[in-house]
N, C-alpha and C. Protein backbone atom coordinates (compact mmCIF):
# COMPACT_ATOMS: atom_id res chain seq x y z
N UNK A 1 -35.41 -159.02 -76.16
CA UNK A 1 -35.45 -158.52 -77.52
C UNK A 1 -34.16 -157.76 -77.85
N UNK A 2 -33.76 -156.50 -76.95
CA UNK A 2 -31.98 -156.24 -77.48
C UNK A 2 -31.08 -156.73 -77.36
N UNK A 3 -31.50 -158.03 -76.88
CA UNK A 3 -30.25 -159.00 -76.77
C UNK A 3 -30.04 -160.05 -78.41
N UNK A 4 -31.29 -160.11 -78.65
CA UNK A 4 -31.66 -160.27 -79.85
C UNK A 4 -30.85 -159.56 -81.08
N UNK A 5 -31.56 -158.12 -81.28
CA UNK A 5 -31.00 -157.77 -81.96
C UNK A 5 -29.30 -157.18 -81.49
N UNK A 6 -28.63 -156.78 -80.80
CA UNK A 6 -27.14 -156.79 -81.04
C UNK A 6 -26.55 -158.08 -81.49
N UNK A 7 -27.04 -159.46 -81.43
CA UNK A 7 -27.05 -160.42 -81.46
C UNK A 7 -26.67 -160.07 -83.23
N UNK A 8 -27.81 -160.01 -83.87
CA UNK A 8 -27.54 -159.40 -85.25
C UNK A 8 -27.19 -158.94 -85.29
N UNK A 9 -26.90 -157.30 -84.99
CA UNK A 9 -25.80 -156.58 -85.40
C UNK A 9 -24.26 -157.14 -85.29
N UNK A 10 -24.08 -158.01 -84.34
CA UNK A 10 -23.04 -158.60 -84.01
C UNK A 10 -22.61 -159.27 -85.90
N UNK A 11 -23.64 -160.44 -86.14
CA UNK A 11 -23.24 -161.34 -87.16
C UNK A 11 -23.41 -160.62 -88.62
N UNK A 12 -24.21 -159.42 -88.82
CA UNK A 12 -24.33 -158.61 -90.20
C UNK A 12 -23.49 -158.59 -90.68
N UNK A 13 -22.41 -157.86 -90.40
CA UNK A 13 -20.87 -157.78 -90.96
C UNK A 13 -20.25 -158.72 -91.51
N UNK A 14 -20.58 -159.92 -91.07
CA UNK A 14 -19.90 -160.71 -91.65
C UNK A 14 -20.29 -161.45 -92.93
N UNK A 15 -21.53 -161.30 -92.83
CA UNK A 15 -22.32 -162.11 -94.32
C UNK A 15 -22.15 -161.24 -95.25
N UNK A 16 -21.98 -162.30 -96.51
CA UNK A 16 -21.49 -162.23 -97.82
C UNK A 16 -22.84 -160.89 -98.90
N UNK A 17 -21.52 -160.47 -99.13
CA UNK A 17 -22.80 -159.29 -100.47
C UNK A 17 -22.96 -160.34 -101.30
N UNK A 18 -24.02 -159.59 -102.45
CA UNK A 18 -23.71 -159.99 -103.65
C UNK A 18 -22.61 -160.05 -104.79
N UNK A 19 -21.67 -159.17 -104.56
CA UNK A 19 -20.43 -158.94 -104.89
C UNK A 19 -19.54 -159.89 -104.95
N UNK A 20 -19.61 -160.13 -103.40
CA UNK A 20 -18.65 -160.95 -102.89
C UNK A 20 -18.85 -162.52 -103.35
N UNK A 21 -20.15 -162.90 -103.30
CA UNK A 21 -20.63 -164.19 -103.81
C UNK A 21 -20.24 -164.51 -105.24
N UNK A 22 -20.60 -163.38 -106.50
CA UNK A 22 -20.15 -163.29 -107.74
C UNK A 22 -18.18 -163.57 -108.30
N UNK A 23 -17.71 -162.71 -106.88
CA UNK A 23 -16.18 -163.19 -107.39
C UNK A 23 -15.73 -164.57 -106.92
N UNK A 24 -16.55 -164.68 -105.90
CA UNK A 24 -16.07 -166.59 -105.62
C UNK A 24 -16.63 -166.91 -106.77
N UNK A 25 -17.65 -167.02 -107.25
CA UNK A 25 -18.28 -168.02 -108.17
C UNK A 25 -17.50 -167.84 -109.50
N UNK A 26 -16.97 -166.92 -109.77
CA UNK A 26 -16.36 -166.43 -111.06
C UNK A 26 -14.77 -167.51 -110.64
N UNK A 27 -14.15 -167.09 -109.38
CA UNK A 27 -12.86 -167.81 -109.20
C UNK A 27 -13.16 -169.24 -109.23
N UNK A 28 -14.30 -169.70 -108.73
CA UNK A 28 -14.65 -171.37 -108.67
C UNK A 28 -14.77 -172.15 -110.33
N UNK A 29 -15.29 -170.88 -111.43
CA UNK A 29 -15.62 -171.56 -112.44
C UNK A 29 -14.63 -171.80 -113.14
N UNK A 30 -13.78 -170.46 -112.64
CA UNK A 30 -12.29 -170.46 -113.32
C UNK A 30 -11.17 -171.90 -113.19
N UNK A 31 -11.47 -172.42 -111.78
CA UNK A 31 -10.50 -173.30 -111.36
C UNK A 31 -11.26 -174.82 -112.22
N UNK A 32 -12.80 -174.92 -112.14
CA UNK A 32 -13.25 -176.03 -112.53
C UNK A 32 -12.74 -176.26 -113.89
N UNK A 33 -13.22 -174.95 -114.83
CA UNK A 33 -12.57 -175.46 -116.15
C UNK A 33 -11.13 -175.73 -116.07
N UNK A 34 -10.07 -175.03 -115.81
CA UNK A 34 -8.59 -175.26 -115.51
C UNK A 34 -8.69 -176.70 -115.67
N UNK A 35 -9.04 -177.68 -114.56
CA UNK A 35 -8.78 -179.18 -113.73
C UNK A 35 -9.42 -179.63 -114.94
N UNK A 36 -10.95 -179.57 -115.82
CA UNK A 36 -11.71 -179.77 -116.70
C UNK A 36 -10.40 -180.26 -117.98
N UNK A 37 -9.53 -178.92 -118.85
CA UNK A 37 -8.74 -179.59 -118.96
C UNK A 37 -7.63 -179.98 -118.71
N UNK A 38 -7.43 -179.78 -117.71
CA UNK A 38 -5.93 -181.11 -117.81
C UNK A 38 -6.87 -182.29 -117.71
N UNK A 39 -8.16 -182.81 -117.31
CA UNK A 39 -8.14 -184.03 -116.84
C UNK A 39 -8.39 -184.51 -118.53
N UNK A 40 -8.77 -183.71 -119.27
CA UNK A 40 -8.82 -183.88 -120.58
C UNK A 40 -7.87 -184.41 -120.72
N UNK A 41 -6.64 -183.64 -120.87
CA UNK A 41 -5.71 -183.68 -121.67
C UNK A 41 -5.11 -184.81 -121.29
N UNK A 42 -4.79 -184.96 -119.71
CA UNK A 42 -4.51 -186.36 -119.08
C UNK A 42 -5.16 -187.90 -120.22
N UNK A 43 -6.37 -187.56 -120.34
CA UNK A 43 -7.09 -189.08 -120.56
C UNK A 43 -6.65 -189.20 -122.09
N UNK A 44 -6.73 -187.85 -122.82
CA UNK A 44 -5.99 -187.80 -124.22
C UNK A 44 -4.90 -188.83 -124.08
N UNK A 45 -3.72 -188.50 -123.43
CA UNK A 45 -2.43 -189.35 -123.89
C UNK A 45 -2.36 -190.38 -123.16
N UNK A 46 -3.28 -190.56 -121.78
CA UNK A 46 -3.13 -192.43 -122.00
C UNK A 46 -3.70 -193.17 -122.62
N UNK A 47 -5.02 -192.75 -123.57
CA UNK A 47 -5.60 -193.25 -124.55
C UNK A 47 -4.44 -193.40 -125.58
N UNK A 48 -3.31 -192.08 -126.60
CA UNK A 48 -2.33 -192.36 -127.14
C UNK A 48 -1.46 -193.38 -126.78
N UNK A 49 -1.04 -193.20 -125.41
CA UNK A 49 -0.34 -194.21 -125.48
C UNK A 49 -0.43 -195.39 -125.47
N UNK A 50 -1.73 -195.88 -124.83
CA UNK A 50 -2.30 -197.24 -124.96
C UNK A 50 -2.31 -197.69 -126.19
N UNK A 51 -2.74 -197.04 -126.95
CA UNK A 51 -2.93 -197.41 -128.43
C UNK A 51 -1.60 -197.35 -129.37
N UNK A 52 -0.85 -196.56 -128.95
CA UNK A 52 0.31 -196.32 -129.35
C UNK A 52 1.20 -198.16 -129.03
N UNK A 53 0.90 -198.18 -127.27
CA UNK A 53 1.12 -199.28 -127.38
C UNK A 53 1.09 -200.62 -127.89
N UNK A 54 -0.49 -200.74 -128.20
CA UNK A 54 -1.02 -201.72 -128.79
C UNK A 54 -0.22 -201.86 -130.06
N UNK A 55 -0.33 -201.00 -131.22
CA UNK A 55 0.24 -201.41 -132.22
C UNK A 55 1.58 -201.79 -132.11
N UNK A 56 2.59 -201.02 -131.83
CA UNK A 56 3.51 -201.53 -131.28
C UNK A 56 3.53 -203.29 -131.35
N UNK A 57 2.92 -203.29 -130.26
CA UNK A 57 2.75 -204.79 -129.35
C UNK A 57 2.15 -205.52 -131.24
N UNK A 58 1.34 -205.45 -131.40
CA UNK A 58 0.76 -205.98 -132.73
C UNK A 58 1.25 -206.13 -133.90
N UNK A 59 2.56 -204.72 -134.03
CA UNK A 59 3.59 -205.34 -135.56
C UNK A 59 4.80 -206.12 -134.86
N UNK A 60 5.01 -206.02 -134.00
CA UNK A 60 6.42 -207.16 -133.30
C UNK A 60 6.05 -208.46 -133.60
N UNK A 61 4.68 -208.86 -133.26
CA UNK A 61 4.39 -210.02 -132.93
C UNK A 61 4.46 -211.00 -133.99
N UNK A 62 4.42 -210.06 -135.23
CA UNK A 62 4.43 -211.01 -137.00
C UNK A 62 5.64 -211.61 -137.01
């Protein structure tokens, strides 16, 4: 049994507060939206330019 518990006392220290859990999750949401948009913004201008292209491609051709 006290092998047991120093066993725990050993690993206590190291597990996460509630604190600690809240600023990861705050830094994680932060980074998701970030990537959220650029991947936006990414799909924005190859949609422009595709289309950009197309016409292009479509008044030459007359």
């Amino acid at each position: 049994m006290e092998t047991r518990v120093s066993a725990l006392e050993v690993i206590i220290p190291m597990l996460a507060t509630r604190e600690d859990l809240a600023k990861h999750e705050t830094a994680t949401q932060a980074a998701i939206n970030q990537q959220t948009w650029k991947i936006i913004a990414w799909v924005t201008g190859v949609f422009a330019m595709s289309t950009a292209t197309s016409i292009f491609i479509a008044t030459r051709l007359h």
